[in-house]
PDB file of N, CA and C in Angstrom:
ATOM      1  N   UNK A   1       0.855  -1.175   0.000  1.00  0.00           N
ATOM      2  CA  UNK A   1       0.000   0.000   0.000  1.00  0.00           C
ATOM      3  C   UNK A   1       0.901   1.238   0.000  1.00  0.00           C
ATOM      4  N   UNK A   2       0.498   2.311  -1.156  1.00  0.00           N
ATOM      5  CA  UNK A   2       1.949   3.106  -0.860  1.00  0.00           C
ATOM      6  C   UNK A   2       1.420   4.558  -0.150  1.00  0.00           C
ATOM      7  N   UNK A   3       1.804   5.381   0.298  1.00  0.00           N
ATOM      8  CA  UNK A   3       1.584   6.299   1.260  1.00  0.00           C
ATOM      9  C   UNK A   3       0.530   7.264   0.300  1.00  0.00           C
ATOM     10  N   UNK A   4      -0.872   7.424   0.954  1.00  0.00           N
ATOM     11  CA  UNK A   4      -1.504   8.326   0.101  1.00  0.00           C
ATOM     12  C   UNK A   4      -1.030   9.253  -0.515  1.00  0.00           C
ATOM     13  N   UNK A   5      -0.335  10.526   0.139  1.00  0.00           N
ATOM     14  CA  UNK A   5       0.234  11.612  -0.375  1.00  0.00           C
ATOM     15  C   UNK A   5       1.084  11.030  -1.164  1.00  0.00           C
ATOM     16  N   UNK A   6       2.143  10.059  -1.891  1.00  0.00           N
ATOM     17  CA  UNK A   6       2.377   9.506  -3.260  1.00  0.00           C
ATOM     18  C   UNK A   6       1.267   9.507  -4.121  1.00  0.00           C
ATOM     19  N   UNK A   7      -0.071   8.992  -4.138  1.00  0.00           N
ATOM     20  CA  UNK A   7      -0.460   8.953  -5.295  1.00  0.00           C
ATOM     21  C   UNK A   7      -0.570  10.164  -6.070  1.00  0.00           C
ATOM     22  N   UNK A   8      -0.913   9.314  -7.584  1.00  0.00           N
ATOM     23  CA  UNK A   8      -0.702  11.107  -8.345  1.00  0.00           C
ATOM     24  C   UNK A   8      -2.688  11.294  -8.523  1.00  0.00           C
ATOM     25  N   UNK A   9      -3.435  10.420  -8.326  1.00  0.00           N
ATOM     26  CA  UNK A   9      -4.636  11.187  -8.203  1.00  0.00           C
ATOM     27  C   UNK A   9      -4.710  11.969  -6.931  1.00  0.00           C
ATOM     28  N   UNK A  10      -3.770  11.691  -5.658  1.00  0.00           N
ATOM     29  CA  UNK A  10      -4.199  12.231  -4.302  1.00  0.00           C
ATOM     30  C   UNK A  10      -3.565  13.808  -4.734  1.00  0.00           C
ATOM     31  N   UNK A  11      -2.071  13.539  -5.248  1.00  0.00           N
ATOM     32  CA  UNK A  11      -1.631  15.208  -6.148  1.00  0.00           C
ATOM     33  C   UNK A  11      -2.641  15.617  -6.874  1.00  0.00           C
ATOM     34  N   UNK A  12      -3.164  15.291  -7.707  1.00  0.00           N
ATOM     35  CA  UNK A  12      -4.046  16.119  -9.082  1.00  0.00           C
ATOM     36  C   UNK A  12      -5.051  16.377  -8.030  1.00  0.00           C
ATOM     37  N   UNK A  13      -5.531  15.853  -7.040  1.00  0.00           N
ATOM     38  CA  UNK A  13      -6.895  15.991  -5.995  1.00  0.00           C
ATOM     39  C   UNK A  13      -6.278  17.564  -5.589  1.00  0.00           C
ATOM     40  N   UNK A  14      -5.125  16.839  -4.674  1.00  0.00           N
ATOM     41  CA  UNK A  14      -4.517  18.267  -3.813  1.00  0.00           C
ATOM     42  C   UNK A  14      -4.393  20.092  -4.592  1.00  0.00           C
ATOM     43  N   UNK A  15      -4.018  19.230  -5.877  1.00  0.00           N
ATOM     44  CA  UNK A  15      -4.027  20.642  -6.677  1.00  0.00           C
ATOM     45  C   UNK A  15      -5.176  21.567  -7.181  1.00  0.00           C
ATOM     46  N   UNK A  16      -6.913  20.291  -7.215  1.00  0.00           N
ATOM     47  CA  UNK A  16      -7.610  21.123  -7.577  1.00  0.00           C
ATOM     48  C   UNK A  16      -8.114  21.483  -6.270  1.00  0.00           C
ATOM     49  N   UNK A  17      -7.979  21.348  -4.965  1.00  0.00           N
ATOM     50  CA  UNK A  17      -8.558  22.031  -4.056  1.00  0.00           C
ATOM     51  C   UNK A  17      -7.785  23.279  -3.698  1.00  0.00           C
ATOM     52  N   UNK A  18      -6.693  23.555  -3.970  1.00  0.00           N
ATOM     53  CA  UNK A  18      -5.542  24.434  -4.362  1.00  0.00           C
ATOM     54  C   UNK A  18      -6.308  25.322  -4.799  1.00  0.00           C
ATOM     55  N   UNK A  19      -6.806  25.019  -6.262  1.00  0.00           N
ATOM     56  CA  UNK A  19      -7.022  25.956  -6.883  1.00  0.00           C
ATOM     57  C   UNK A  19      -8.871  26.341  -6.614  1.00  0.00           C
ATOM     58  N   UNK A  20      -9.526  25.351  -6.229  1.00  0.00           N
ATOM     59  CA  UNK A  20     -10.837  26.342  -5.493  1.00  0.00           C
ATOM     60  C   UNK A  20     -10.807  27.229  -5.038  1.00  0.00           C
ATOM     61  N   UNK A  21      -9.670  26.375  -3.925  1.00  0.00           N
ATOM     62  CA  UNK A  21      -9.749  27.790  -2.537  1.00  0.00           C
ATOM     63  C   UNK A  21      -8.925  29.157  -3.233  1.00  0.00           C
ATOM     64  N   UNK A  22      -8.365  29.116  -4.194  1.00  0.00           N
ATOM     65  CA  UNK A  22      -7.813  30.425  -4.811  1.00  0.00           C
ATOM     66  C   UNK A  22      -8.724  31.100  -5.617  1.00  0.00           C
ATOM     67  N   UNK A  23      -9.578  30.433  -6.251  1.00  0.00           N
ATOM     68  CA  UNK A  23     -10.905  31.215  -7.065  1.00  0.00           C
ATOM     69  C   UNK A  23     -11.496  31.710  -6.446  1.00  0.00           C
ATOM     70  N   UNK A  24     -12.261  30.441  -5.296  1.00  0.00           N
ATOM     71  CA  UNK A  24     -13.638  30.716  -4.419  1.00  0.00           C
ATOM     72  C   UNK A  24     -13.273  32.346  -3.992  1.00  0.00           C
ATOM     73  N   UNK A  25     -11.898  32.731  -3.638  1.00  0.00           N
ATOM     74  CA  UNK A  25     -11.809  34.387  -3.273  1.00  0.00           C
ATOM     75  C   UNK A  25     -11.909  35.448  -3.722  1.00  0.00           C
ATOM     76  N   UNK A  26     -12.031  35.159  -4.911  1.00  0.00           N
ATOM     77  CA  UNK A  26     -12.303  35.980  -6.224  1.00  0.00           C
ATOM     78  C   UNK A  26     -13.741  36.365  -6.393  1.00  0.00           C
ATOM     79  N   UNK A  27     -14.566  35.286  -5.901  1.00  0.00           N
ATOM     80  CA  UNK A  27     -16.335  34.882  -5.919  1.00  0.00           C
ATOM     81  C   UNK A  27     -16.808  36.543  -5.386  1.00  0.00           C
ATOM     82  N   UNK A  28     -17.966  36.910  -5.427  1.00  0.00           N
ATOM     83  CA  UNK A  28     -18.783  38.147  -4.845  1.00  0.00           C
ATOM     84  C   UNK A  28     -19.153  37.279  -3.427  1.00  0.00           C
ATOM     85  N   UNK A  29     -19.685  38.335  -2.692  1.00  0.00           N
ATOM     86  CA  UNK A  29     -19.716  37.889  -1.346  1.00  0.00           C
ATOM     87  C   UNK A  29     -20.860  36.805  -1.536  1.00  0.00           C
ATOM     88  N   UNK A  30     -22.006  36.764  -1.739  1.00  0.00           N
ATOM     89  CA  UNK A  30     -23.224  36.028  -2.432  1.00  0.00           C
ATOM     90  C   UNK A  30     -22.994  34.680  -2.534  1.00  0.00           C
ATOM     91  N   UNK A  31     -21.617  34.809  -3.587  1.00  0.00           N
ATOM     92  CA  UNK A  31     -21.214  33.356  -4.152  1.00  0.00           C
ATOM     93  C   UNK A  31     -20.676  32.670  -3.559  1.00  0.00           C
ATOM     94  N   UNK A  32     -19.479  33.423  -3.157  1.00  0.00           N
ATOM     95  CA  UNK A  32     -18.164  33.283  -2.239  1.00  0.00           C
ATOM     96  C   UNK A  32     -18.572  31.925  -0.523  1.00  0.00           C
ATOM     97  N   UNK A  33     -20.220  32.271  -0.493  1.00  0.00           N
ATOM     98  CA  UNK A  33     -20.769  31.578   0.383  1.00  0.00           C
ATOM     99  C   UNK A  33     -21.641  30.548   0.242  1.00  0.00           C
ATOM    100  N   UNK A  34     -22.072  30.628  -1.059  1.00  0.00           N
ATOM    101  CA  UNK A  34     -23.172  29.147  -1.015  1.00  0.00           C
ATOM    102  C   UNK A  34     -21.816  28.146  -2.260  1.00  0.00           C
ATOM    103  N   UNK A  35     -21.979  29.061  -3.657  1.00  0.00           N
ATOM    104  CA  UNK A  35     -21.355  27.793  -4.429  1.00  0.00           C
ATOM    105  C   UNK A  35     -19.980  27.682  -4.151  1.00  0.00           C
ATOM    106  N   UNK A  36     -19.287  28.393  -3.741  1.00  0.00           N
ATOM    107  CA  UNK A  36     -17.775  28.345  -3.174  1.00  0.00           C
ATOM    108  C   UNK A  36     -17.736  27.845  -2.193  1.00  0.00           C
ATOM    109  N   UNK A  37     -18.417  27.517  -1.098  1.00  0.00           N
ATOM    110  CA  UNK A  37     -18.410  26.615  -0.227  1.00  0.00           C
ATOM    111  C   UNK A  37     -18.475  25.452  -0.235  1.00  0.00           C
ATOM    112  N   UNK A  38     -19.728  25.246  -1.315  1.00  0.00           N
ATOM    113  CA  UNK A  38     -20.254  23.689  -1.837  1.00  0.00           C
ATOM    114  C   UNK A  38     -19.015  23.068  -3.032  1.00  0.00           C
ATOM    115  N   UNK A  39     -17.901  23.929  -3.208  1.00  0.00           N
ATOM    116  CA  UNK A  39     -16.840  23.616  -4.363  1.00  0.00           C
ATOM    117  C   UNK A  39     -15.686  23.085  -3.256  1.00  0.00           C
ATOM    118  N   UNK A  40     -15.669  23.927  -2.384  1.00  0.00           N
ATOM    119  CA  UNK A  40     -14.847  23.742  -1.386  1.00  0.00           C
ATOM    120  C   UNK A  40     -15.236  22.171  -0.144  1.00  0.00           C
ATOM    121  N   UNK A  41     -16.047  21.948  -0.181  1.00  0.00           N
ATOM    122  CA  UNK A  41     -16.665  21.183   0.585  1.00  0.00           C
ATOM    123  C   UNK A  41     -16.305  19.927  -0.592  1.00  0.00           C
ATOM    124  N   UNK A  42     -16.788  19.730  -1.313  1.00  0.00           N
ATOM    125  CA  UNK A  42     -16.463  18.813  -2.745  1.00  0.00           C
ATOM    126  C   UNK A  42     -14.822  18.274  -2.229  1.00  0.00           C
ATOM    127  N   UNK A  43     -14.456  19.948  -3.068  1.00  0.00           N
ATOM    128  CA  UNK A  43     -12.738  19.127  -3.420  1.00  0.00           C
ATOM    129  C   UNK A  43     -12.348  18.425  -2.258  1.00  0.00           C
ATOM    130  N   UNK A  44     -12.616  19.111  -1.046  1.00  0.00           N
ATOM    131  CA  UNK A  44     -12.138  18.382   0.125  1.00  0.00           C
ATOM    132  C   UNK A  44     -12.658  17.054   0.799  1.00  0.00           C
ATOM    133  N   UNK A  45     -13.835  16.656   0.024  1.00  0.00           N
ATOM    134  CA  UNK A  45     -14.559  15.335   0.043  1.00  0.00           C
ATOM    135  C   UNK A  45     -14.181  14.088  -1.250  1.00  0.00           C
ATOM    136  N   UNK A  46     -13.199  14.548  -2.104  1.00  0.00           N
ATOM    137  CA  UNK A  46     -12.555  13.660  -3.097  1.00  0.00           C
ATOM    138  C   UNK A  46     -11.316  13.574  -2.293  1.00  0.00           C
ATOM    139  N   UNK A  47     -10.674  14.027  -1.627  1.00  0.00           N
ATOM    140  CA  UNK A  47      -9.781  13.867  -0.934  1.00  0.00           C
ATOM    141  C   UNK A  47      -9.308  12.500   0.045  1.00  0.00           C
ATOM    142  N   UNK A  48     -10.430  13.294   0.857  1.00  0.00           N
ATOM    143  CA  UNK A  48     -11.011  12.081   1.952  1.00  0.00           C
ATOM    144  C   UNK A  48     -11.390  10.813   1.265  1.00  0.00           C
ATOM    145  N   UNK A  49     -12.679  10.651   0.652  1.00  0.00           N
ATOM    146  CA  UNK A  49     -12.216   9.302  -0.071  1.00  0.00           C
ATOM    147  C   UNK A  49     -11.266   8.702  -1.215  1.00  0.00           C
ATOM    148  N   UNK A  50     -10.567   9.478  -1.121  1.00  0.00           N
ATOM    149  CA  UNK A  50      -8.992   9.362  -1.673  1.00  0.00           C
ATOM    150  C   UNK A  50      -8.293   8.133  -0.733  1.00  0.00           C
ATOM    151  N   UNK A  51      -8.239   9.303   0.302  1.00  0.00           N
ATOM    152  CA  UNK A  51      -7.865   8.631   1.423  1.00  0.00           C
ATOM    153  C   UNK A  51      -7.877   7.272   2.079  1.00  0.00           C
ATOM    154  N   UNK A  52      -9.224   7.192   2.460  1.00  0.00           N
ATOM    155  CA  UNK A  52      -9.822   6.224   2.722  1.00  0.00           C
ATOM    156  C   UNK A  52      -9.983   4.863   1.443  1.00  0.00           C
ATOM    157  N   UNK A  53      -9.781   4.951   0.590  1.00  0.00           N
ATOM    158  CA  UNK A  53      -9.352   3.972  -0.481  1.00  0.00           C
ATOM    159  C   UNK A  53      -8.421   3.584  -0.439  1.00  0.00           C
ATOM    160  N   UNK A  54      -7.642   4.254   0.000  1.00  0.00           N
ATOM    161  CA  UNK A  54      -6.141   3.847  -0.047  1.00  0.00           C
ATOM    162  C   UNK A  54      -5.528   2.927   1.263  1.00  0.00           C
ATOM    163  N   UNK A  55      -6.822   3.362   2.712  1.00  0.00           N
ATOM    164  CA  UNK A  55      -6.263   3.089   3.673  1.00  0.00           C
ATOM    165  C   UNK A  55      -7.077   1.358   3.505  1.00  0.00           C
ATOM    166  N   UNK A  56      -8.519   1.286   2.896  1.00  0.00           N
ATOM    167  CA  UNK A  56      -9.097   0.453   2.848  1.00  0.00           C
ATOM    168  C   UNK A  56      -8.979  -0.715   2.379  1.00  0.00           C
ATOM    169  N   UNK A  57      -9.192  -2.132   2.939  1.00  0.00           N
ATOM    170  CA  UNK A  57      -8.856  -3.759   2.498  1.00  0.00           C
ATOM    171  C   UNK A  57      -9.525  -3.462   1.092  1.00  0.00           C
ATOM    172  N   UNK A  58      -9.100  -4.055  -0.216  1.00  0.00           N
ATOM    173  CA  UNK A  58      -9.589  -4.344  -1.530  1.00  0.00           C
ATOM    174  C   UNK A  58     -10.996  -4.511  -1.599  1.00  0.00           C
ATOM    175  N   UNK A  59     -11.233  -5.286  -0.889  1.00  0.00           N
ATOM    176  CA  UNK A  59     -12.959  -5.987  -0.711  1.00  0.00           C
ATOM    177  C   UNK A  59     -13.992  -4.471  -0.742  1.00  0.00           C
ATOM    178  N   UNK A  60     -13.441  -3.257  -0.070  1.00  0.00           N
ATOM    179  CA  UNK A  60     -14.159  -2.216   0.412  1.00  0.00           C
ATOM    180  C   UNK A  60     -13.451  -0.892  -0.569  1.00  0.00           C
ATOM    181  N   UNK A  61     -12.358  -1.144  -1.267  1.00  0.00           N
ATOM    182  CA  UNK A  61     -11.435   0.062  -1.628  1.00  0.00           C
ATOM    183  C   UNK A  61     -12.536   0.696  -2.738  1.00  0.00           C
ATOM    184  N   UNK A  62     -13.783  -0.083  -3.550  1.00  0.00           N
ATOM    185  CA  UNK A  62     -14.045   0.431  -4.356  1.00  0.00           C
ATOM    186  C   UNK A  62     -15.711   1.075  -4.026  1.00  0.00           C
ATOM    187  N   UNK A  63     -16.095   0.948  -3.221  1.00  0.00           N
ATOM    188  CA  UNK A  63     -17.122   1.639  -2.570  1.00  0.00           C
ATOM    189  C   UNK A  63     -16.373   3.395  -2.029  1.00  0.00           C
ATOM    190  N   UNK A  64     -15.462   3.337  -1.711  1.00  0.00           N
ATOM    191  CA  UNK A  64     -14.607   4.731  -1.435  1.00  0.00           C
ATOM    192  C   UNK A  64     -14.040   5.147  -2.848  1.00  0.00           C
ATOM    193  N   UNK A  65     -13.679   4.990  -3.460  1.00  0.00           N
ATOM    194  CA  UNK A  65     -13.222   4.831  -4.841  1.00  0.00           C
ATOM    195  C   UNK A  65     -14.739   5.975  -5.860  1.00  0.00           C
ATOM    196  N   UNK A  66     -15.828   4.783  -5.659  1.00  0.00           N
ATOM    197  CA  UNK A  66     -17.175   5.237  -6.367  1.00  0.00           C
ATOM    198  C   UNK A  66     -17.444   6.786  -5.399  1.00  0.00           C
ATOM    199  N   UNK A  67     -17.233   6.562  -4.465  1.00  0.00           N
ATOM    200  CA  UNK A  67     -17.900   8.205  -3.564  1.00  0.00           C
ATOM    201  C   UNK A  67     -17.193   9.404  -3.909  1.00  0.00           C
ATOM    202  N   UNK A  68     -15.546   9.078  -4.460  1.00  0.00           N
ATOM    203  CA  UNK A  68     -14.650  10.153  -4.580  1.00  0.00           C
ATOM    204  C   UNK A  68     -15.340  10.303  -5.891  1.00  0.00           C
ATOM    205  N   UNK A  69     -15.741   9.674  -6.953  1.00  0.00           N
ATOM    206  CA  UNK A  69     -16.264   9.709  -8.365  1.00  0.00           C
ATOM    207  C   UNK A  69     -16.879  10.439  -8.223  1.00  0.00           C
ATOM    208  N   UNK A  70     -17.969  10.034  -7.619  1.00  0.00           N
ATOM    209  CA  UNK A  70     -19.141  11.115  -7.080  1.00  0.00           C
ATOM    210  C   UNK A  70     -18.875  12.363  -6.870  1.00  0.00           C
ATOM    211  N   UNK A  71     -18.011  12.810  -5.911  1.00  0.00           N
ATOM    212  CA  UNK A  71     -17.995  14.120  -5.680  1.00  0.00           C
ATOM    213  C   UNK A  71     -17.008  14.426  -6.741  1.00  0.00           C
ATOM    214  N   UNK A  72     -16.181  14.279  -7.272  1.00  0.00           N
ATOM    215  CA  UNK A  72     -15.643  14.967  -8.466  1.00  0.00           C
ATOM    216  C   UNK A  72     -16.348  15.186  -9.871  1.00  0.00           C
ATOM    217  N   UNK A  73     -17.811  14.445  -9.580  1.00  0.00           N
ATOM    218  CA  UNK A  73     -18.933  14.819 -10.701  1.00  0.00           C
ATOM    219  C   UNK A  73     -19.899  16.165 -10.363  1.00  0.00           C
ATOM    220  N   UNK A  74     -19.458  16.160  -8.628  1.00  0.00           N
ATOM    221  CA  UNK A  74     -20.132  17.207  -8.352  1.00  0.00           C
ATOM    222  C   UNK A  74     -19.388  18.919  -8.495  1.00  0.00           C
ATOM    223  N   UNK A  75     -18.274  18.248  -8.336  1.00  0.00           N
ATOM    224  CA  UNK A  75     -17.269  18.924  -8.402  1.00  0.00           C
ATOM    225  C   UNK A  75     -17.321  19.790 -10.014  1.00  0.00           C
ATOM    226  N   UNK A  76     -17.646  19.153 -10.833  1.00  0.00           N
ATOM    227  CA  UNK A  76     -17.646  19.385 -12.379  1.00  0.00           C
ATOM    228  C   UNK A  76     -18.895  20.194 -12.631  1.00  0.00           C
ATOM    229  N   UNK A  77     -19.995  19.718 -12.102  1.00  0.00           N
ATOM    230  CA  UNK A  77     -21.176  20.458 -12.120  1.00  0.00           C
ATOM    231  C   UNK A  77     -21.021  21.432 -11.063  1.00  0.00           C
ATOM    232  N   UNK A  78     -20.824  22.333 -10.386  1.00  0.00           N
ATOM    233  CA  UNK A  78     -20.348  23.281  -9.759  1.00  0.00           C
ATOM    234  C   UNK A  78     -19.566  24.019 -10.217  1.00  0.00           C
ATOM    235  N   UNK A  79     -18.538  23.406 -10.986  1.00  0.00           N
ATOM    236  CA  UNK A  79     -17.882  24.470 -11.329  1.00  0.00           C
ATOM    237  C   UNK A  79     -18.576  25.234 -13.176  1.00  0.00           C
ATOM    238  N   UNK A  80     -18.892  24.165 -13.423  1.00  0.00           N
ATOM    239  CA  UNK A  80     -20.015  24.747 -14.492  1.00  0.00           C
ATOM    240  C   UNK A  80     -21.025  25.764 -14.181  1.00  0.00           C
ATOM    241  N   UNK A  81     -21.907  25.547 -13.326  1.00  0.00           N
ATOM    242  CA  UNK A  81     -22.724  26.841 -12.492  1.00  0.00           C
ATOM    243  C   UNK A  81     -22.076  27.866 -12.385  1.00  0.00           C
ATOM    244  N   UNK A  82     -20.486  28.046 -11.667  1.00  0.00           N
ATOM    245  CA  UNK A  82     -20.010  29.256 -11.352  1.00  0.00           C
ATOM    246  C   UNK A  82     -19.578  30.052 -12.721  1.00  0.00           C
ATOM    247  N   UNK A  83     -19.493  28.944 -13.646  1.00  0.00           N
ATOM    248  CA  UNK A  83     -18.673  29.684 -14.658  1.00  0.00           C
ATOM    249  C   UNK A  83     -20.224  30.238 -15.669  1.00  0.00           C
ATOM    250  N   UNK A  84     -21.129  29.678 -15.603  1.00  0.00           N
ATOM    251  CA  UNK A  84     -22.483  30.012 -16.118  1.00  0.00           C
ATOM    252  C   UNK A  84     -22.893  31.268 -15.227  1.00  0.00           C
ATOM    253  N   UNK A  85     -22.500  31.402 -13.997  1.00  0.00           N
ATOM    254  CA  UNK A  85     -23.328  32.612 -13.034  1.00  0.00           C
ATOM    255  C   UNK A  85     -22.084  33.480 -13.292  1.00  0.00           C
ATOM    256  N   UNK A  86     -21.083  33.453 -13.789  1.00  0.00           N
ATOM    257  CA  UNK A  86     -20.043  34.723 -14.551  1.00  0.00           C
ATOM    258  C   UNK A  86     -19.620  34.830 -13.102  1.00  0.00           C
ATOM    259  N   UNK A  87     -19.218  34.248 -11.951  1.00  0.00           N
ATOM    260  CA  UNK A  87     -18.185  34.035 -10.840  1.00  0.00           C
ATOM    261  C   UNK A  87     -16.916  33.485 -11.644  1.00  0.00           C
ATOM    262  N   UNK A  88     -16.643  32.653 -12.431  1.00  0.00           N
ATOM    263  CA  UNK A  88     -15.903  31.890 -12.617  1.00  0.00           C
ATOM    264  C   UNK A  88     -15.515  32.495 -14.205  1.00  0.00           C
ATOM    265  N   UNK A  89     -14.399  32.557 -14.520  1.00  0.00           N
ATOM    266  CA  UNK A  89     -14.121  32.939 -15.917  1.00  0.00           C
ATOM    267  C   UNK A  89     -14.133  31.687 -17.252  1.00  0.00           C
ATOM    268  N   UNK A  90     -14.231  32.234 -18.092  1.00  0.00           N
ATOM    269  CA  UNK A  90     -13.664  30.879 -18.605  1.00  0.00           C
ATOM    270  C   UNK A  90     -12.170  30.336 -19.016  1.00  0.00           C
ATOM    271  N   UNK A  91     -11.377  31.276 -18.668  1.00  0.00           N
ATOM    272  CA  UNK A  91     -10.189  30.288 -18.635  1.00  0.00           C
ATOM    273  C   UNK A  91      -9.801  29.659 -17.396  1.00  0.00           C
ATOM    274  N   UNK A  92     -10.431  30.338 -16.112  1.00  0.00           N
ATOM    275  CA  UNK A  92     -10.502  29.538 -15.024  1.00  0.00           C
ATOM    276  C   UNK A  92     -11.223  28.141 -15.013  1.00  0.00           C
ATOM    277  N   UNK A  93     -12.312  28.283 -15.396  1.00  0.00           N
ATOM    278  CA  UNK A  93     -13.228  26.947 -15.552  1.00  0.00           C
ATOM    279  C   UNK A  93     -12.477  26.092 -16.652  1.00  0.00           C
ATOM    280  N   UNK A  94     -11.720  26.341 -17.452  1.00  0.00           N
ATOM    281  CA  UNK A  94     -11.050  25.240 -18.312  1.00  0.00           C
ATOM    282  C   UNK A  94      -9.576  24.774 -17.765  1.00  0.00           C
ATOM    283  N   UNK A  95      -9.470  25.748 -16.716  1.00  0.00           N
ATOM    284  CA  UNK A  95      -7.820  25.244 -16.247  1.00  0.00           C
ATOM    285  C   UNK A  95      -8.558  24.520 -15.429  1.00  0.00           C
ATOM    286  N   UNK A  96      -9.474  24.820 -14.696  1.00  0.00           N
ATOM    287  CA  UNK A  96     -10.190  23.845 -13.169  1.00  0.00           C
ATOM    288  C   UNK A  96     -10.698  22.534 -13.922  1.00  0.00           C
ATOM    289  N   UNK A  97     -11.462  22.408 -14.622  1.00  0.00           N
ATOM    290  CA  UNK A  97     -11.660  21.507 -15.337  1.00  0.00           C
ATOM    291  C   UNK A  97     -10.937  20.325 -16.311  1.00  0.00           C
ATOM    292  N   UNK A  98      -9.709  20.820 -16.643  1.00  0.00           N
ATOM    293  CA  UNK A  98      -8.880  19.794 -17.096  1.00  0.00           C
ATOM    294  C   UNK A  98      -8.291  18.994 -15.687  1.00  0.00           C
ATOM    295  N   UNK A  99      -7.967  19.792 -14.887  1.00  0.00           N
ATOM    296  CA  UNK A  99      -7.830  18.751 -13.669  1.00  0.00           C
ATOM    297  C   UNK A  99      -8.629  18.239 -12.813  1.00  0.00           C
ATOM    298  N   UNK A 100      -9.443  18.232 -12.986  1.00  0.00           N
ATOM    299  CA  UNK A 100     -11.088  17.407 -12.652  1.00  0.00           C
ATOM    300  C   UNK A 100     -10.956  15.845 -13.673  1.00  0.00           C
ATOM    301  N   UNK A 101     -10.819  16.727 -14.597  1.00  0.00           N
ATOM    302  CA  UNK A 101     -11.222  15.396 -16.043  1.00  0.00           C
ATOM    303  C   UNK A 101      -9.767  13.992 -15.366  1.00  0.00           C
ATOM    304  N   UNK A 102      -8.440  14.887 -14.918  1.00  0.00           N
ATOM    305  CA  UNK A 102      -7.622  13.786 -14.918  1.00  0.00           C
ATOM    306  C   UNK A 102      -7.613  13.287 -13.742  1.00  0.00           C
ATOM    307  N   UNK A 103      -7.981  13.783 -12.576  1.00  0.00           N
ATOM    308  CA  UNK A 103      -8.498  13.192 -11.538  1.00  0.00           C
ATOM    309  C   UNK A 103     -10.035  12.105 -11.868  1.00  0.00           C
ATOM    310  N   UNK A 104     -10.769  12.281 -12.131  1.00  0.00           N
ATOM    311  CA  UNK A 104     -11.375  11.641 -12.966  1.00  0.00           C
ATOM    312  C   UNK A 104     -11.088  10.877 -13.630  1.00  0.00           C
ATOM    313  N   UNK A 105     -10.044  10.612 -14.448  1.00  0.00           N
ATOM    314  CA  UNK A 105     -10.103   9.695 -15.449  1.00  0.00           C
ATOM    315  C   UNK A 105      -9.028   8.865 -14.408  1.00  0.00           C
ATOM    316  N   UNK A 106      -8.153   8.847 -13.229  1.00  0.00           N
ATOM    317  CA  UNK A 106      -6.925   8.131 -12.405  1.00  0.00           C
ATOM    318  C   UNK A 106      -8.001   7.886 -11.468  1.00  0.00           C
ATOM    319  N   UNK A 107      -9.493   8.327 -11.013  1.00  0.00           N
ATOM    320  CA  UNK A 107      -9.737   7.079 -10.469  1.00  0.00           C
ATOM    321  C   UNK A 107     -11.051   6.120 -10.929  1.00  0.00           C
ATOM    322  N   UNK A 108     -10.861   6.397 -12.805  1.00  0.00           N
ATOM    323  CA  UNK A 108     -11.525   5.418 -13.078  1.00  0.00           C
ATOM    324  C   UNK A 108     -10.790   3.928 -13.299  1.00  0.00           C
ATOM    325  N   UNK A 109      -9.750   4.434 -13.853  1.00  0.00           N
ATOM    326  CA  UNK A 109      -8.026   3.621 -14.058  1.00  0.00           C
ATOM    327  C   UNK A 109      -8.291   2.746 -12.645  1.00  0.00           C
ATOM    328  N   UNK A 110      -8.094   3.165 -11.482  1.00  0.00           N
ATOM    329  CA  UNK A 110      -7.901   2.781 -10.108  1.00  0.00           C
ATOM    330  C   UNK A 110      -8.806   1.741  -9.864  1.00  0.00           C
ATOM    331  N   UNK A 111      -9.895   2.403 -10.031  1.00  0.00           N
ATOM    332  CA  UNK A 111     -11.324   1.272 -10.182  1.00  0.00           C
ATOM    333  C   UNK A 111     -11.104   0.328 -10.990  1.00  0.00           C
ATOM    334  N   UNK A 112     -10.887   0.480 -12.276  1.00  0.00           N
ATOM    335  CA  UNK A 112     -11.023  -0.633 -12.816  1.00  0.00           C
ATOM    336  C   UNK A 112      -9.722  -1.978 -12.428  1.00  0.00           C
ATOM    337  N   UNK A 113      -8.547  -1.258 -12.440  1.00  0.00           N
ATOM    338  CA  UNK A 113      -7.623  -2.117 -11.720  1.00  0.00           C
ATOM    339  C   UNK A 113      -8.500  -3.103 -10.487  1.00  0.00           C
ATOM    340  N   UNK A 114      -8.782  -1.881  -9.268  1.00  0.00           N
ATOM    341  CA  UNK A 114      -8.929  -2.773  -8.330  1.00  0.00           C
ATOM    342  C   UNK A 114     -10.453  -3.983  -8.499  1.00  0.00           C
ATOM    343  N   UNK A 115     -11.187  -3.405  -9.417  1.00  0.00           N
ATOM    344  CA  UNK A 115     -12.472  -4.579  -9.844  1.00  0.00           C
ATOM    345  C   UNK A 115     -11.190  -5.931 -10.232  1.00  0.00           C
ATOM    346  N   UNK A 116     -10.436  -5.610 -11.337  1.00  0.00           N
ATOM    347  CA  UNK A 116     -10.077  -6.754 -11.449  1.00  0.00           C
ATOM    348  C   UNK A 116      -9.048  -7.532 -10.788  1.00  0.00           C
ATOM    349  N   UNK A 117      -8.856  -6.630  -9.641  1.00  0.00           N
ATOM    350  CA  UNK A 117      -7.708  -7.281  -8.666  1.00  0.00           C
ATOM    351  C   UNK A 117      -8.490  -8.369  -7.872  1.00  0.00           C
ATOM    352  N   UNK A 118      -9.694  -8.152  -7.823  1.00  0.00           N
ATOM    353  CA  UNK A 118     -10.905  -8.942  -6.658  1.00  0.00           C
ATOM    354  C   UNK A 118     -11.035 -10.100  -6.918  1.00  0.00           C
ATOM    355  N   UNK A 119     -11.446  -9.776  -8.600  1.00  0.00           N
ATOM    356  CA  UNK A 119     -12.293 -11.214  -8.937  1.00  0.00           C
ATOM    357  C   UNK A 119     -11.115 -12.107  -9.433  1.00  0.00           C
TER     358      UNK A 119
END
């Protein structure tokens, strides 16, 4: 099992919560509190089940695995809203968004590995 902070989805994770919390400040006060919170709350919930996948026996790694999915879908739709409610620019929303997509796509990789590590 290698130390979470090695993986490179737990990096690409770390970097887009990086970069929330550097937008979300940019947000109007309005925003800055409901969808910047709920972006912030996200990135830091792909994290955690980052985490917890990593710390977790195989049998369970992909139930934590599917939840981080989850919130990095929420993560995607959020940041679409902000960039639709003109909080968010669009070269911000395409830099935030390419590292969504590759976090995204390292723990579909992950998943599918560990499905076939099981059976």
């Amino acid at each position: 099992m290698a130390l979470y902070t090695n993986l490179p989805v737990y990096k690409t994770s770390y970097d887009v919560l990086l970069d929330v919390h550097r937008y979300t400040n940019t947000f109007t006060r309005e925003h800055k509190y409901t969808i910047g919170e709920k972006l912030k709350e996200e990135s830091i919930q792909v994290l955690i089940a980052i985490f917890k996948a990593n710390k977790a026996k195989k049998n369970n790694r992909l139930v934590h695995i599917d939840t981080a999915r989850e919130h990095v879908e929420l993560l995607r739709l959020l940041s679409r809203i902000a960039k639709e409610l003109e909080v968010l620019t669009a070269r911000l929303y395409v830099a935030l968004n390419l590292k969504i997509e590759e976090v995204s796509k390292q723990l579909t990789a992950w998943q599918k590995y560990t499905a076939g590590a099981i059976t």
